[in-house]
C-alpha atoms as a PDB file:
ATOM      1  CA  UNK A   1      -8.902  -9.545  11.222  1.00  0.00           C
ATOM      2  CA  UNK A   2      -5.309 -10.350  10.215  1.00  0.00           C
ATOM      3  CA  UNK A   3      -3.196 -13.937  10.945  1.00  0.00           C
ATOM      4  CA  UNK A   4       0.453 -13.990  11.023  1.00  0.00           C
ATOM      5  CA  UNK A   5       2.012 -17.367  10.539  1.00  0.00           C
ATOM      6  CA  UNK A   6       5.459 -18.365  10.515  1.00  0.00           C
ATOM      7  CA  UNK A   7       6.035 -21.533   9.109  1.00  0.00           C
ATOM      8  CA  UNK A   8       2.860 -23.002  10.898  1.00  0.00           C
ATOM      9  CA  UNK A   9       3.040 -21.152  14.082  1.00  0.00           C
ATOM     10  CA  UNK A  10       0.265 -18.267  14.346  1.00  0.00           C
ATOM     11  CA  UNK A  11       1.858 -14.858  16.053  1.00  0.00           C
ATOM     12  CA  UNK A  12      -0.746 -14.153  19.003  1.00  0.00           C
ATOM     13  CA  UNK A  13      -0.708 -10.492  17.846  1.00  0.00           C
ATOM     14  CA  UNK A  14      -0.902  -9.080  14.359  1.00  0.00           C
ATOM     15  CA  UNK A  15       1.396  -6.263  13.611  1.00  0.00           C
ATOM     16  CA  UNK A  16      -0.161  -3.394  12.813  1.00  0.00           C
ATOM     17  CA  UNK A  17       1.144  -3.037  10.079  1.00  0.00           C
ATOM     18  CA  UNK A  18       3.067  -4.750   7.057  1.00  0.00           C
ATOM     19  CA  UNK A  19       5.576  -3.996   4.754  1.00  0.00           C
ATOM     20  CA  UNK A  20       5.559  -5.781   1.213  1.00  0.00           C
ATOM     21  CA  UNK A  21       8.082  -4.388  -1.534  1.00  0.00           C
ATOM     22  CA  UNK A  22       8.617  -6.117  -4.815  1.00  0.00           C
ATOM     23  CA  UNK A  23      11.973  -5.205  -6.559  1.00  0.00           C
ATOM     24  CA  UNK A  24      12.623  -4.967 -10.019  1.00  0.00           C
ATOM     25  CA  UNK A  25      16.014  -6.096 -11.893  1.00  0.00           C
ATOM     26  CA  UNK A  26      15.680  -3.224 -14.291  1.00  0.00           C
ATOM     27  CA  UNK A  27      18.935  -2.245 -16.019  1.00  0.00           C
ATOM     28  CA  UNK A  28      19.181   1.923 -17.188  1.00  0.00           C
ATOM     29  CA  UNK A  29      21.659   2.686 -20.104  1.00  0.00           C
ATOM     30  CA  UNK A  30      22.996   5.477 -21.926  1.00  0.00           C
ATOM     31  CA  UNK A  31      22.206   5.929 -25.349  1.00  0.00           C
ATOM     32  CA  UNK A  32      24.517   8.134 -27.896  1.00  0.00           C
ATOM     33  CA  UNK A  33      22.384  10.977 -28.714  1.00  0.00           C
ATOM     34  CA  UNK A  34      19.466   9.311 -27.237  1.00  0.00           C
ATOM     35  CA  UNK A  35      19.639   9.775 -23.236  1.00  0.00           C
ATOM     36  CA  UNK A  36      18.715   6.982 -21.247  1.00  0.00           C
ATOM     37  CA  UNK A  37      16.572   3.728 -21.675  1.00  0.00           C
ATOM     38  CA  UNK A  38      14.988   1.336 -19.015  1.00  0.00           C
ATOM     39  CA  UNK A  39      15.391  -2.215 -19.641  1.00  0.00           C
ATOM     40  CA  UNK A  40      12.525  -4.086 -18.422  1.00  0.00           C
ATOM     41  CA  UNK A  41      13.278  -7.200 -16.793  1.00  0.00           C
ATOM     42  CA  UNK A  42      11.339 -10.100 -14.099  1.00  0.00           C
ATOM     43  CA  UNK A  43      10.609  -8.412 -10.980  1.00  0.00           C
ATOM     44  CA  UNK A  44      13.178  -9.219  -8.065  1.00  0.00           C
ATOM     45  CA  UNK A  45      12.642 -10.695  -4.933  1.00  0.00           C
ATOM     46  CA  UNK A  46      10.169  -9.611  -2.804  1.00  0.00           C
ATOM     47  CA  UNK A  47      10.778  -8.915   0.681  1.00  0.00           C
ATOM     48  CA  UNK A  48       8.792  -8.438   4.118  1.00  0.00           C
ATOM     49  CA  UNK A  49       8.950  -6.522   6.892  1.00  0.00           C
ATOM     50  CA  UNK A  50       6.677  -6.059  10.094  1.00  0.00           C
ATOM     51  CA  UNK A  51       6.805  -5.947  13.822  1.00  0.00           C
ATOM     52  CA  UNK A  52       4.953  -7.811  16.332  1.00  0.00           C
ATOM     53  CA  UNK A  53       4.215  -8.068  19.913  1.00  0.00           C
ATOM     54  CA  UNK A  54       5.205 -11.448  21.716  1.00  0.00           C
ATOM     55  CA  UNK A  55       3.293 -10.848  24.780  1.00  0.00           C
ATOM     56  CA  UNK A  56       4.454 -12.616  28.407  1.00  0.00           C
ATOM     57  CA  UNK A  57       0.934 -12.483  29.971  1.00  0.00           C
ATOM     58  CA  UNK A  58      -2.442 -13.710  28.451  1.00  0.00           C
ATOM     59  CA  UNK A  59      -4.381 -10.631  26.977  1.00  0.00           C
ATOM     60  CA  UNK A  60      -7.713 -10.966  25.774  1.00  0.00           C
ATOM     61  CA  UNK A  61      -6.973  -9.291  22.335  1.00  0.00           C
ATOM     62  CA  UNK A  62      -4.439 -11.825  21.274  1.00  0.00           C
ATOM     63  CA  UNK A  63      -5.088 -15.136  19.591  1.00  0.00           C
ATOM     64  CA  UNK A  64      -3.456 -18.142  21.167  1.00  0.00           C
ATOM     65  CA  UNK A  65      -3.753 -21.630  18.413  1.00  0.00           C
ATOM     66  CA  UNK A  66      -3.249 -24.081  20.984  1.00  0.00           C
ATOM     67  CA  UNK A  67      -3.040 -21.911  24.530  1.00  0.00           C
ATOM     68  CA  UNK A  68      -1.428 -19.377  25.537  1.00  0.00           C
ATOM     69  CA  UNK A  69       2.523 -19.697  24.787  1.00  0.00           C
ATOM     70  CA  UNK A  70       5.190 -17.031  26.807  1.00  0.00           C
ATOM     71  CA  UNK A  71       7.552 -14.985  24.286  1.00  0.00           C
ATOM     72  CA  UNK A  72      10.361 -17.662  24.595  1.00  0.00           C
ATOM     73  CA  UNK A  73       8.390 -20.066  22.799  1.00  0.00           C
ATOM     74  CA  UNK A  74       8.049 -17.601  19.753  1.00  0.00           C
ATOM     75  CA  UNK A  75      12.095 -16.337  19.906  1.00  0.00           C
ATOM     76  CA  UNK A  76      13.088 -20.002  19.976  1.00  0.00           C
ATOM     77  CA  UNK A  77      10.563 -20.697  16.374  1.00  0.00           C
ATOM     78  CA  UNK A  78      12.431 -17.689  14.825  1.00  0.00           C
ATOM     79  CA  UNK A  79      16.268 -18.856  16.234  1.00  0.00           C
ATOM     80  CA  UNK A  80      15.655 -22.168  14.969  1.00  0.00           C
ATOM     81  CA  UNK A  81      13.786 -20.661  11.574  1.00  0.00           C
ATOM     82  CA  UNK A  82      17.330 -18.601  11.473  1.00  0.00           C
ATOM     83  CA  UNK A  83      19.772 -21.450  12.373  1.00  0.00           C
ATOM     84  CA  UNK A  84      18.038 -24.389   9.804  1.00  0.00           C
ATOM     85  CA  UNK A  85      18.564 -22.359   6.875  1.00  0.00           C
ATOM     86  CA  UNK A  86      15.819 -23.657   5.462  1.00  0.00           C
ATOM     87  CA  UNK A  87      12.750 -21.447   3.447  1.00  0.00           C
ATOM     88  CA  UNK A  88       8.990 -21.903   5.220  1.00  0.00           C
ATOM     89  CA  UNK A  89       5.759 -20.583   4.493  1.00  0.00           C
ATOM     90  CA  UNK A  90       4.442 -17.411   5.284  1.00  0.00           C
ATOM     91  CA  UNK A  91       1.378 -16.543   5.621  1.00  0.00           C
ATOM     92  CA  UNK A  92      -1.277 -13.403   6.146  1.00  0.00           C
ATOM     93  CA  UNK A  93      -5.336 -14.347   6.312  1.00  0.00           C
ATOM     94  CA  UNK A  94      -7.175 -11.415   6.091  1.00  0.00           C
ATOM     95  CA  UNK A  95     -10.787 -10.915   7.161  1.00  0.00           C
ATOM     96  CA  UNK A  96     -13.837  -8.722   8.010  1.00  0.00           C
ATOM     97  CA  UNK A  97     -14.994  -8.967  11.138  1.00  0.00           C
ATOM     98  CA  UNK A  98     -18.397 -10.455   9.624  1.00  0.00           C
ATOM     99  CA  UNK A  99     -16.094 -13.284   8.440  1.00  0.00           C
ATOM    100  CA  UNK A 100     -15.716 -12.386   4.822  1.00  0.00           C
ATOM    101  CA  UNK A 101     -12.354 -13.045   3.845  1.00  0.00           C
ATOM    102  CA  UNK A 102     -10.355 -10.387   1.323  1.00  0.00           C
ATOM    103  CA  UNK A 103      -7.470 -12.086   0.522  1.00  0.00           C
ATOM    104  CA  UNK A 104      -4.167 -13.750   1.228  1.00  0.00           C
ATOM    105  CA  UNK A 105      -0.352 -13.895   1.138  1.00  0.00           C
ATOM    106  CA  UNK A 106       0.788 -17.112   1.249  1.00  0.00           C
ATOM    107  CA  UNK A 107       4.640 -17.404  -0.155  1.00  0.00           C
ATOM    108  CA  UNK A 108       7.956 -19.435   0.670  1.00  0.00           C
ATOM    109  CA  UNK A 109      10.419 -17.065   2.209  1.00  0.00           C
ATOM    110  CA  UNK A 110      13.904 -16.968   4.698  1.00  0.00           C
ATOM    111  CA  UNK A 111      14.598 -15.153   7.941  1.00  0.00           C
ATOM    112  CA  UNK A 112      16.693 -12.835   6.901  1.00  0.00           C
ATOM    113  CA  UNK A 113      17.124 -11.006  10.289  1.00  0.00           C
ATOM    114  CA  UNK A 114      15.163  -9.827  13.346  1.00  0.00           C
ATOM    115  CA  UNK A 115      15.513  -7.720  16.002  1.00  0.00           C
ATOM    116  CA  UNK A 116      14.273  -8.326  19.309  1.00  0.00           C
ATOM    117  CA  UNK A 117      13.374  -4.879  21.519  1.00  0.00           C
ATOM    118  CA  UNK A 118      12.822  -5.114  25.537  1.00  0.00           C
ATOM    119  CA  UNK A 119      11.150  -1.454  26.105  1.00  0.00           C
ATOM    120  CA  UNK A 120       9.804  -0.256  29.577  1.00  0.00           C
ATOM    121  CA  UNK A 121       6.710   0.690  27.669  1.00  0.00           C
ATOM    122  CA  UNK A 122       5.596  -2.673  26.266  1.00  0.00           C
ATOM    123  CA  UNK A 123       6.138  -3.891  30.292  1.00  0.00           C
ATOM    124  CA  UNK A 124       7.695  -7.073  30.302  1.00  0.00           C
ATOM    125  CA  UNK A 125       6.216  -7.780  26.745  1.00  0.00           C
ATOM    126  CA  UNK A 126       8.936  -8.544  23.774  1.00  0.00           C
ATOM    127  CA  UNK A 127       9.006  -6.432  20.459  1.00  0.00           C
ATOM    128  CA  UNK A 128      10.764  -8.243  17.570  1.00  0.00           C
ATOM    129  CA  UNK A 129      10.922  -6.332  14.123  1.00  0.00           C
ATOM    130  CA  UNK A 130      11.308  -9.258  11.713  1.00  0.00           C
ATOM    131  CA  UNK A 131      12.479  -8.939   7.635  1.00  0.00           C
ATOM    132  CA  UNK A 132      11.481 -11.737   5.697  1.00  0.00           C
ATOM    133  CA  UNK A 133      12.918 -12.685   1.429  1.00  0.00           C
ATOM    134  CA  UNK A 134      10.706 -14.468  -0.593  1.00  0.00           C
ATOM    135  CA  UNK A 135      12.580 -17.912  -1.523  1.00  0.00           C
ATOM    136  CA  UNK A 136      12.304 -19.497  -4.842  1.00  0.00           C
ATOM    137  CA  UNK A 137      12.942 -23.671  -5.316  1.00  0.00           C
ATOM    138  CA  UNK A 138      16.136 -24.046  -7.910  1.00  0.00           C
ATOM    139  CA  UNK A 139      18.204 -26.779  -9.004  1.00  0.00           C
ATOM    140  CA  UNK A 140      20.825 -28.011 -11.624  1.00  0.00           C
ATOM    141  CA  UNK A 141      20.386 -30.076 -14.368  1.00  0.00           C
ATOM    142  CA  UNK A 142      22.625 -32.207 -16.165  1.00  0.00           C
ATOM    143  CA  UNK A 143      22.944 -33.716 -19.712  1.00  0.00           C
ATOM    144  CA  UNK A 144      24.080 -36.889 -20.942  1.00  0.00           C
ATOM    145  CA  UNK A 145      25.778 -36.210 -24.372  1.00  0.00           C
ATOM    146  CA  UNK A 146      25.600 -38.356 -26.916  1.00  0.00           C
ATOM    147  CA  UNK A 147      26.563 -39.375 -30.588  1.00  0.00           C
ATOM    148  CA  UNK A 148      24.214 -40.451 -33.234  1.00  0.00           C
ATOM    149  CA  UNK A 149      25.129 -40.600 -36.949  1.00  0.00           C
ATOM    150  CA  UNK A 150      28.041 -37.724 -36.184  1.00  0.00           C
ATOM    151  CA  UNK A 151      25.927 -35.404 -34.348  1.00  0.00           C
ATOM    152  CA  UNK A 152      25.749 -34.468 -30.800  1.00  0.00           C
ATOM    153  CA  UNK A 153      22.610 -35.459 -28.997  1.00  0.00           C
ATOM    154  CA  UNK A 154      21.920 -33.545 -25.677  1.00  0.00           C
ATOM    155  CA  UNK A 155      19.712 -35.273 -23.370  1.00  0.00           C
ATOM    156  CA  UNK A 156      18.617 -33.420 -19.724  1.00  0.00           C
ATOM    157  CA  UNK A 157      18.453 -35.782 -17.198  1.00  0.00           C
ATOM    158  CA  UNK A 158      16.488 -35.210 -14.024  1.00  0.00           C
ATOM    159  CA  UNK A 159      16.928 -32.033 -12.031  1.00  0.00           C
ATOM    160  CA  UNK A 160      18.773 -32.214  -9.046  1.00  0.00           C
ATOM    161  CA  UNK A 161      17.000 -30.106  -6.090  1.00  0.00           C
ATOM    162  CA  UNK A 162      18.879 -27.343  -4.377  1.00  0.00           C
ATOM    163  CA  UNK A 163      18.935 -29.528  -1.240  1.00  0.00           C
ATOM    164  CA  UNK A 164      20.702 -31.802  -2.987  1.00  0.00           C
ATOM    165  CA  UNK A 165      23.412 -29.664  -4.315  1.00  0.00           C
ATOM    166  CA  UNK A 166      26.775 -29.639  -3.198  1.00  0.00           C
ATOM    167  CA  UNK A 167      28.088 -27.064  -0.791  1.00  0.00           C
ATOM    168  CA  UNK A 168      30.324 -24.570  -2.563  1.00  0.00           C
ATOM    169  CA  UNK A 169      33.601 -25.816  -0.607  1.00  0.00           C
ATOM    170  CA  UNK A 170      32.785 -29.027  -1.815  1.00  0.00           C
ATOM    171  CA  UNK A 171      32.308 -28.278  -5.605  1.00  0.00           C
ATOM    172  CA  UNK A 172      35.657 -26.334  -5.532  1.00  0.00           C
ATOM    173  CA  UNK A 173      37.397 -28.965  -4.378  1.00  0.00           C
ATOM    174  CA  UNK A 174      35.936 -31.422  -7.202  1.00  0.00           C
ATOM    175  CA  UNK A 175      37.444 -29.362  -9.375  1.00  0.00           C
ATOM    176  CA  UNK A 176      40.711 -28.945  -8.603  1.00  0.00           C
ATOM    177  CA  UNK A 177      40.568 -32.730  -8.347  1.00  0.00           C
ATOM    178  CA  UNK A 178      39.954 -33.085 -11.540  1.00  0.00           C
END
């Protein structure tokens, strides 16, 4: 048994089946004499894909947290997921049908896009194909410099969140200001 939830809200049908890749930020160069090397660096983003079923009628294989809910209500959670600009949880439960559980995926992501399918075969059921970037919390620091006995003393004062930061319009403008 598999659970789909976007930021909270649990997707009445699983996909069937889900994509997971984790990039690397390797770097390949060219020796003299030597052919190439691989630089081994972090691992990149990871990013998520899948498709699901919205379904417009009750079916008895779906899960509905809180009743049944049409399509709409899903397509609105991912416009408004895609319009805030803001990273949410996602997560996957998995477990046997005895209850067991194997394991989980739970990990702060964006929308990066989806694509919503009407087909004649899914009846008047919605298809979306959804692709998902795992999100990581950053922020800027800044130091207070100062002097004690003729030497620079660095001091880090409290990070600033990325919330917090200023829009990139705004910093440019600070600048020229200055």
């Amino acid at each position: 048994m598999y659970d789909f939830y976007l930021d909270g809200v649990l997707l009445p049908v699983p996909p069937s089946e889900l994509k997971i890749s984790i990039a690397n930020q390797n770097s390949i160069y060219v020796l003299i004499d030597q052919g190439e090397i691989n630089l081994l660096k972090r691992a990149g983003l990871t990013e998520i894909e899948f498709e699901c079923l919205l379904p417009q009628v009750r079916y008895p294989f779906a899960v509905y947290a809180g009743g049944f809910k049409p399509a709409v209500y899903y397509l609105e959670h991912l416009k408004q997921l895609k319009v805030s600009r803001k990273p949410f949880q996602f997560i996957v439960s998995r477990a046997m049908p005895n209850g067991r559980v194997l394991f989980s995926n739970d990990i702060k992501v964006s929308l990066e896009d989806y694509t919503i399918t009407e087909n004649a075969k899914n009846g008047f059921d919605v298809q979306v194909k959804i692709r998902l970037k795992q999100y990581k919390d950053f922020g800027t620091r800044t130091m207070a410099v100062t002097e004690q006995n003729g030497q620079a003393v660095y001091t880090v004062q409290a990070a600033r969140a990325a919330e917090n930061a200023p829009e990139p319009g705004e910093m440019r403008r600070a600048i020229w200001q200055q």
